[in-house]
C-alpha atoms as a PDB file:
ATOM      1  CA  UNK A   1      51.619  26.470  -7.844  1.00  0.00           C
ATOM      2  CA  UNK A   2      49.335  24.225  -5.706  1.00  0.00           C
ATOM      3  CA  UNK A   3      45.332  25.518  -5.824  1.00  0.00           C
ATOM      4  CA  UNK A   4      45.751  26.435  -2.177  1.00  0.00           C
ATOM      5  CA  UNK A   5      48.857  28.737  -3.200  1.00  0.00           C
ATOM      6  CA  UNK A   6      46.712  29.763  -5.837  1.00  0.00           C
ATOM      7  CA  UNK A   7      43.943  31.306  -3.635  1.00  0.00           C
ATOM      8  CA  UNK A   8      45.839  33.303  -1.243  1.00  0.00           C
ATOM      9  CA  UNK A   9      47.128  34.811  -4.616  1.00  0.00           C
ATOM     10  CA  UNK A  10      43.410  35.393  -5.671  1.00  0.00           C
ATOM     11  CA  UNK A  11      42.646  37.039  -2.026  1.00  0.00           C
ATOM     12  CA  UNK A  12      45.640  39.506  -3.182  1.00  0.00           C
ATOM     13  CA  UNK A  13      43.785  40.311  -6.216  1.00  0.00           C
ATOM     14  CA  UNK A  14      46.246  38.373  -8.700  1.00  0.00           C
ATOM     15  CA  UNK A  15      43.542  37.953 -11.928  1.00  0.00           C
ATOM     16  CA  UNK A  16      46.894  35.469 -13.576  1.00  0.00           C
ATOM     17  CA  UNK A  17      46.381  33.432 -10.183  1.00  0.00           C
ATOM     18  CA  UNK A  18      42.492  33.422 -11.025  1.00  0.00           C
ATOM     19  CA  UNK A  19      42.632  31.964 -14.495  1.00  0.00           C
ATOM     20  CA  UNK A  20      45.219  29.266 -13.533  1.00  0.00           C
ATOM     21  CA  UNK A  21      42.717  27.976 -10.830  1.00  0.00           C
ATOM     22  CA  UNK A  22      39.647  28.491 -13.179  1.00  0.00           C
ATOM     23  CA  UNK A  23      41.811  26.575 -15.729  1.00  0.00           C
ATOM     24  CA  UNK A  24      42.452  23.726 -13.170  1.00  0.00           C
ATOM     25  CA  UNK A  25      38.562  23.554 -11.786  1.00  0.00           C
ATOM     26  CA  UNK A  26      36.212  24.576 -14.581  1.00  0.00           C
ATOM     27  CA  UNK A  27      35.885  20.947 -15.442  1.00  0.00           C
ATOM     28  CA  UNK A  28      34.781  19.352 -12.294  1.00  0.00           C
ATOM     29  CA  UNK A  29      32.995  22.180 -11.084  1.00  0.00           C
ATOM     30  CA  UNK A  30      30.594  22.094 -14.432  1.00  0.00           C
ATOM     31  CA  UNK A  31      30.166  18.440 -14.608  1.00  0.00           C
ATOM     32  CA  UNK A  32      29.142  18.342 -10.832  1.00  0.00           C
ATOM     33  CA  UNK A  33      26.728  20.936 -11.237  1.00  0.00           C
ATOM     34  CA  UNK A  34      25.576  19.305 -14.948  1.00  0.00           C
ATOM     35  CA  UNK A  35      24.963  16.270 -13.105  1.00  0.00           C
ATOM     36  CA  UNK A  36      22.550  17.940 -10.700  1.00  0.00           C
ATOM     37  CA  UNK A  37      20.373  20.039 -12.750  1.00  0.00           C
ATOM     38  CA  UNK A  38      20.241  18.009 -15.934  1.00  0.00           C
ATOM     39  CA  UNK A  39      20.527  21.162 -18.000  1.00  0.00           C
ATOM     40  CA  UNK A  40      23.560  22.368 -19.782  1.00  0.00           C
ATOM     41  CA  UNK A  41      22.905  26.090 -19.669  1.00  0.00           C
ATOM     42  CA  UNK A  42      21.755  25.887 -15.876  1.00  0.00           C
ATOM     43  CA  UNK A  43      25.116  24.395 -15.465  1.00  0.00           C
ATOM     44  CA  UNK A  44      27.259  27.085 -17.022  1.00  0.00           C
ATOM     45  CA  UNK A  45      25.411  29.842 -15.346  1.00  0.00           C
ATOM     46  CA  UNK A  46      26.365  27.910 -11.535  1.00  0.00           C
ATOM     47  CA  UNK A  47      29.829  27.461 -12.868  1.00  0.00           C
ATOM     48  CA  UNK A  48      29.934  30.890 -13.524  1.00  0.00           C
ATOM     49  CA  UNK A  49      28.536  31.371 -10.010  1.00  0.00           C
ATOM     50  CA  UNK A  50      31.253  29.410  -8.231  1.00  0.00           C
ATOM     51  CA  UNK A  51      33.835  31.372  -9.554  1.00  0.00           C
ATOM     52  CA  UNK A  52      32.469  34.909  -9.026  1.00  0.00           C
ATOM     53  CA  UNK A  53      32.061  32.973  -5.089  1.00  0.00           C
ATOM     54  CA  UNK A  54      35.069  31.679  -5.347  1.00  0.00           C
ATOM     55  CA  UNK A  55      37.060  35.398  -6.315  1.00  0.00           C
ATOM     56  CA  UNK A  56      34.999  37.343  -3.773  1.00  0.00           C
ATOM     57  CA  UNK A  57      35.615  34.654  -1.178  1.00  0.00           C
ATOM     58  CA  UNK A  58      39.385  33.796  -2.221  1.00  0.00           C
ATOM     59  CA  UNK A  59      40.291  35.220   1.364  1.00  0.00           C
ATOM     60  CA  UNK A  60      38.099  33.335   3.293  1.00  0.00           C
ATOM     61  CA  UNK A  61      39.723  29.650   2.352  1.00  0.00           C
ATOM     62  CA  UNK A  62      40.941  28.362   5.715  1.00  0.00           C
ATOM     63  CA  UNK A  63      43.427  25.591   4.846  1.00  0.00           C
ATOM     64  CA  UNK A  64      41.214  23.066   7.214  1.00  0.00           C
ATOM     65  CA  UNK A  65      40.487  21.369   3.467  1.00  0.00           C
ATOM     66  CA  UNK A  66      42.084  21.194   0.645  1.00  0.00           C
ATOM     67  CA  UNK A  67      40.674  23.656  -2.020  1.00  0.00           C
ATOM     68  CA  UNK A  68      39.374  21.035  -3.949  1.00  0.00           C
ATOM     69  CA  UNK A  69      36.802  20.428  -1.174  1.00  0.00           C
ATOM     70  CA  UNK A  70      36.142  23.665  -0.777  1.00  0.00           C
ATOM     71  CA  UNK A  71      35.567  24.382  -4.196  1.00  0.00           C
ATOM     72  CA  UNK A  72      33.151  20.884  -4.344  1.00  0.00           C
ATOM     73  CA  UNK A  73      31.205  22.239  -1.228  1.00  0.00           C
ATOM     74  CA  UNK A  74      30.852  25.512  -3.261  1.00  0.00           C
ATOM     75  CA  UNK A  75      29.561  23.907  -6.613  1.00  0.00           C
ATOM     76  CA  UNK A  76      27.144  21.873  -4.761  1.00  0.00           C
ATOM     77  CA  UNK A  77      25.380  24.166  -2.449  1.00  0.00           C
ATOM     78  CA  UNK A  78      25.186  26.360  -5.436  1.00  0.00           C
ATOM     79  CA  UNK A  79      23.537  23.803  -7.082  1.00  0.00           C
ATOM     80  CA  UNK A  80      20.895  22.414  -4.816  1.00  0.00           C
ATOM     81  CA  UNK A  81      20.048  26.009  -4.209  1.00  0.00           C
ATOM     82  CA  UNK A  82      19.686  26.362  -8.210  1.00  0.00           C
ATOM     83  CA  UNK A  83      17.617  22.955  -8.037  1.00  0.00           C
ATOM     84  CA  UNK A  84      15.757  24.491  -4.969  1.00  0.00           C
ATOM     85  CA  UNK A  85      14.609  27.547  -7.196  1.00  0.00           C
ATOM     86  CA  UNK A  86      13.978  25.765 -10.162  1.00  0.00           C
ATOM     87  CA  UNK A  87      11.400  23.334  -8.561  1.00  0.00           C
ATOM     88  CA  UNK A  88       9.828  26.078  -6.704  1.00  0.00           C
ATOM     89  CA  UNK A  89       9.453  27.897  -9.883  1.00  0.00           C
ATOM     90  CA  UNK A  90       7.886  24.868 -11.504  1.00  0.00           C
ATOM     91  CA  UNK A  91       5.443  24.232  -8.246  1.00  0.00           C
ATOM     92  CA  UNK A  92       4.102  28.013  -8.789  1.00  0.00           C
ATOM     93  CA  UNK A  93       3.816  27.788 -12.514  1.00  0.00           C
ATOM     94  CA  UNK A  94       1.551  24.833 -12.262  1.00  0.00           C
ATOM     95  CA  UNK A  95      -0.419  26.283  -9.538  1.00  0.00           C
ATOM     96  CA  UNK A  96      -0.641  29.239 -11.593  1.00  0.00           C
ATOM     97  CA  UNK A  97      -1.620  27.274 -14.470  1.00  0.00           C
ATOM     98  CA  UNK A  98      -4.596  25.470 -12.443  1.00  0.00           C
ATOM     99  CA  UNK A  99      -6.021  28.973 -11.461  1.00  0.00           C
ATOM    100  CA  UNK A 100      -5.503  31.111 -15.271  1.00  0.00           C
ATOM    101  CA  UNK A 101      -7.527  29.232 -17.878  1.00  0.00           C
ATOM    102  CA  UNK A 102      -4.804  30.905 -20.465  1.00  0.00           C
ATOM    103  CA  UNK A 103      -1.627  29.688 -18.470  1.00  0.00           C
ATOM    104  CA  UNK A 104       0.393  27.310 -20.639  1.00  0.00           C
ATOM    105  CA  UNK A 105       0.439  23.906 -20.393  1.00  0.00           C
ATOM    106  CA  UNK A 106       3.570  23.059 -18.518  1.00  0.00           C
ATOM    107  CA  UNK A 107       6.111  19.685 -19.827  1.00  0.00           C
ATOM    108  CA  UNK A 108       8.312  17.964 -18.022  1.00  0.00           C
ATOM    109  CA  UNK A 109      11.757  18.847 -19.360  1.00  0.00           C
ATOM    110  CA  UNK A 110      13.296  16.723 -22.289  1.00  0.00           C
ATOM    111  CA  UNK A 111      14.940  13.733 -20.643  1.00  0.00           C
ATOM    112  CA  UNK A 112      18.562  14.182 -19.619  1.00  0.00           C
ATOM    113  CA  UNK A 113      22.118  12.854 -21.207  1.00  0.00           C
ATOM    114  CA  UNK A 114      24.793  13.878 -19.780  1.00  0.00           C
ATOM    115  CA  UNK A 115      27.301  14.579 -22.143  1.00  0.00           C
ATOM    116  CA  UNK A 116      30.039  11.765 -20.590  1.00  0.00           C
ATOM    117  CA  UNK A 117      27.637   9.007 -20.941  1.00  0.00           C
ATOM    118  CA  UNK A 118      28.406   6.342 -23.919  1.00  0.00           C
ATOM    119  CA  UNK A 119      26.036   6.483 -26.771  1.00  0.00           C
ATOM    120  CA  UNK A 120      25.462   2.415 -25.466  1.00  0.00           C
ATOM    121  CA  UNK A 121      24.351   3.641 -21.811  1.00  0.00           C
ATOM    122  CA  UNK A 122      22.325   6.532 -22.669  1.00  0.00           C
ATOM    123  CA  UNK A 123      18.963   4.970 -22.269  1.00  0.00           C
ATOM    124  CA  UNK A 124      19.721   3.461 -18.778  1.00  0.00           C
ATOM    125  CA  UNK A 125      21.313   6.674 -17.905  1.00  0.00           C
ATOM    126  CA  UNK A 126      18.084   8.535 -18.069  1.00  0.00           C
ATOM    127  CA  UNK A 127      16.502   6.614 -16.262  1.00  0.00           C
ATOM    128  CA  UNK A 128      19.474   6.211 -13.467  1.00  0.00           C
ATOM    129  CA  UNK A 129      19.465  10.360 -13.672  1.00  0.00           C
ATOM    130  CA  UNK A 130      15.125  10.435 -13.252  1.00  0.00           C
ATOM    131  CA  UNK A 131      15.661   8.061 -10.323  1.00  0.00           C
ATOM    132  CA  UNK A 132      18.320  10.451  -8.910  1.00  0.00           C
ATOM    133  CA  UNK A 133      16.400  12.982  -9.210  1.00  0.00           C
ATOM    134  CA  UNK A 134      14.083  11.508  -6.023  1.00  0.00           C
ATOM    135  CA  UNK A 135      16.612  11.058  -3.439  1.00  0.00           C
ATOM    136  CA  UNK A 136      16.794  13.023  -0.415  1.00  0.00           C
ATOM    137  CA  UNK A 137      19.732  15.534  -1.043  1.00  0.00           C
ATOM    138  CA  UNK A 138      22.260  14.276   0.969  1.00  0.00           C
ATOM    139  CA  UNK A 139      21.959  10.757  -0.704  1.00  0.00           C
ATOM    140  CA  UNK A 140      21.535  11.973  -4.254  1.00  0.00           C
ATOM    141  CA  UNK A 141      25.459  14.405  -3.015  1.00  0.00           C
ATOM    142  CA  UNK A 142      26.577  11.102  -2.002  1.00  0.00           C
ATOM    143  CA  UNK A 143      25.623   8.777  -4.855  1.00  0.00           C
ATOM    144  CA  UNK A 144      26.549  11.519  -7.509  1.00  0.00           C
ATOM    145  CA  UNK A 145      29.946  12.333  -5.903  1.00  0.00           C
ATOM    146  CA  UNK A 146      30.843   8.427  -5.639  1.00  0.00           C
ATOM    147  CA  UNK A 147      29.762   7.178  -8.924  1.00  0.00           C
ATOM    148  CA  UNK A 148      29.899  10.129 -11.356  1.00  0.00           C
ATOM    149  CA  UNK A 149      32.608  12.051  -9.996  1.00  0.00           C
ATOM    150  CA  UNK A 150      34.841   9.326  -9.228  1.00  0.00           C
ATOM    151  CA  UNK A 151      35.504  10.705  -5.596  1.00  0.00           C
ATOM    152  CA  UNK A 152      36.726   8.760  -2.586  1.00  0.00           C
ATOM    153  CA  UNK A 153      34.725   8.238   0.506  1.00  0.00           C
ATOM    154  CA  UNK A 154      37.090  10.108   2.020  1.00  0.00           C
ATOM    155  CA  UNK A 155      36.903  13.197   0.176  1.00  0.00           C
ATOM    156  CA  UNK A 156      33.110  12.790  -0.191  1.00  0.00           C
ATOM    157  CA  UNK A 157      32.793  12.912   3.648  1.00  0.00           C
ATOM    158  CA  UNK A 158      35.415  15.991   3.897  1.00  0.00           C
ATOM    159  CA  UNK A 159      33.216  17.712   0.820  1.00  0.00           C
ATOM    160  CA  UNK A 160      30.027  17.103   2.985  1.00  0.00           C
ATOM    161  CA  UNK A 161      31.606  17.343   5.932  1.00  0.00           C
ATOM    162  CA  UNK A 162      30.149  14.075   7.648  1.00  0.00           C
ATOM    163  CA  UNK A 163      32.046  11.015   8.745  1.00  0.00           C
ATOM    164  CA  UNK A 164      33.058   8.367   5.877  1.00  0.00           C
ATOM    165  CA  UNK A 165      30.911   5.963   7.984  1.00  0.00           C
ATOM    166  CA  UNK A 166      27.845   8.112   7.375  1.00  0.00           C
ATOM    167  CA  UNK A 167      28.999   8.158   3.377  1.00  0.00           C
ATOM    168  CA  UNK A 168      28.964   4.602   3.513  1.00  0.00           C
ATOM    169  CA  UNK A 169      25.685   4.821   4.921  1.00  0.00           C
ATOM    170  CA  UNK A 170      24.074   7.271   2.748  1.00  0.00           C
ATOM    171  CA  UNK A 171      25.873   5.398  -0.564  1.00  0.00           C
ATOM    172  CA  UNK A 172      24.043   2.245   0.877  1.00  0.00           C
ATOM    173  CA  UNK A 173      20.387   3.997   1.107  1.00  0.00           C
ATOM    174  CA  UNK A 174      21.181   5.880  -2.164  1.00  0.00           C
ATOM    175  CA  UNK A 175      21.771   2.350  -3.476  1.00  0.00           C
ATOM    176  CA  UNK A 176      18.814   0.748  -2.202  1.00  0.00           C
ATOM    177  CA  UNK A 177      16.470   3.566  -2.931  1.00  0.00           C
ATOM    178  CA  UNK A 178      17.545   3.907  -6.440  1.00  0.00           C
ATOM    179  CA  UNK A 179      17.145  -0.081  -7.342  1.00  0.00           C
ATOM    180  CA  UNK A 180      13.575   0.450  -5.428  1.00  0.00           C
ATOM    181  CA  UNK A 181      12.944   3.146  -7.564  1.00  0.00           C
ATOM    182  CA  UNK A 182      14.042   1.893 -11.239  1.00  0.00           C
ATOM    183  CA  UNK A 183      12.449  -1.295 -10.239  1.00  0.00           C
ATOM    184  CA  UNK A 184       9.526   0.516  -9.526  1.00  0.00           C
ATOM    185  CA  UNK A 185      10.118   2.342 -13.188  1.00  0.00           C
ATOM    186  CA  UNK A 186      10.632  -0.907 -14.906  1.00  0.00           C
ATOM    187  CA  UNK A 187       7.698  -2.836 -13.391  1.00  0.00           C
ATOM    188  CA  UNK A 188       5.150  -0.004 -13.893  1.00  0.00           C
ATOM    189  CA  UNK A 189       6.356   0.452 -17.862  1.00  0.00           C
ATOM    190  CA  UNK A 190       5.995  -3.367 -18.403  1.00  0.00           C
ATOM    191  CA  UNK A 191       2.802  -3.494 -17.249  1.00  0.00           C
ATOM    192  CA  UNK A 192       1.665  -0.610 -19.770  1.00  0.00           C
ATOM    193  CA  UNK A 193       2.923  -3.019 -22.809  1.00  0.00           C
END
């Protein structure tokens, strides 16, 4: 059964039709939202998210996109609003922290590996993932969906629901900003030696 087939199923209520698309989208729907928040049990919790979303909402897929879009739009608004939270979180612990004389010291989280990086790459791919980390959203949706999920321009601009042109242009910021950035890195550690 195709996913679309699969979620007019769901809307009926049929939990076999459920676990067949879980089954098919667990995957991509955890790695996308791994790659965001750098933290493996932040990422199960939004996968978990998606799919209670995607259940309740089963009824509300309009075939306009395929449901691998929609289930990519889905994963990463749920993530940049778990990003969103997390940050302001952090901002009002450290405030807090400035203001209590007994507030913990805070630390920055251990640095990231994602899980599909080779053991070779895994010290350039913290840095790449730090780097990401300071894009404007829409590049770092871009950049992410291009390079680590393997996705097409044209899907990326149907997931984000811009023109490919504008996905070319945000890849090419995202690009630019991200050598800036890790040159920046690189030049400021060298100087410490």
């Amino acid at each position: 059964m195709l996913p679309e087939q699969l979620l007019q199923h769901i809307a009926a209520g049929d939990q076999a039709a459920f676990r067949q698309f879980y089954e098919l989208f667990k995957g991509r729907v955890y790695n996308t939202s791994l790659s965001y928040l750098q933290d493996q049990s932040e990422a199960e919790e939004v996968t978990q998210d998606v799919f209670v979303e995607v259940y309740h909402n089963a009824k509300n897929f309009q075939a306009r996109s395929s449901a691998s879009t929609w289930i990519y739009r889905i994963t990463i608004n749920k993530s940049l609003d778990r990003l969103r939270h997390k940050n302001r979180k952090k901002r009002f612990a450290f405030i807090s922290s400035l203001f209590n004389q007994q507030g913990s010291l805070q630390h920055d989280a251990p640095d990231f590996i994602h899980p599909g990086v080779l053991i070779e790459q895994r010290e350039n791919a913290v840095f790449l993932f730090k780097a990401m980390k300071e894009l404007p959203e829409n590049q770092h949706t871009a950049f992410l969906l291009k390079h680590i999920e393997g996705l097409s321009q044209k899907e990326i601009a149907q997931i984000m629901n811009i023109t490919e042109k504008a996905v070319e242009s945000l890849l090419s910021r995202a690009k630019y900003n991200l050598r800036k950035l890790l040159n920046d890195f690189f030049t400021h550690t060298e100087g410490l030696n």
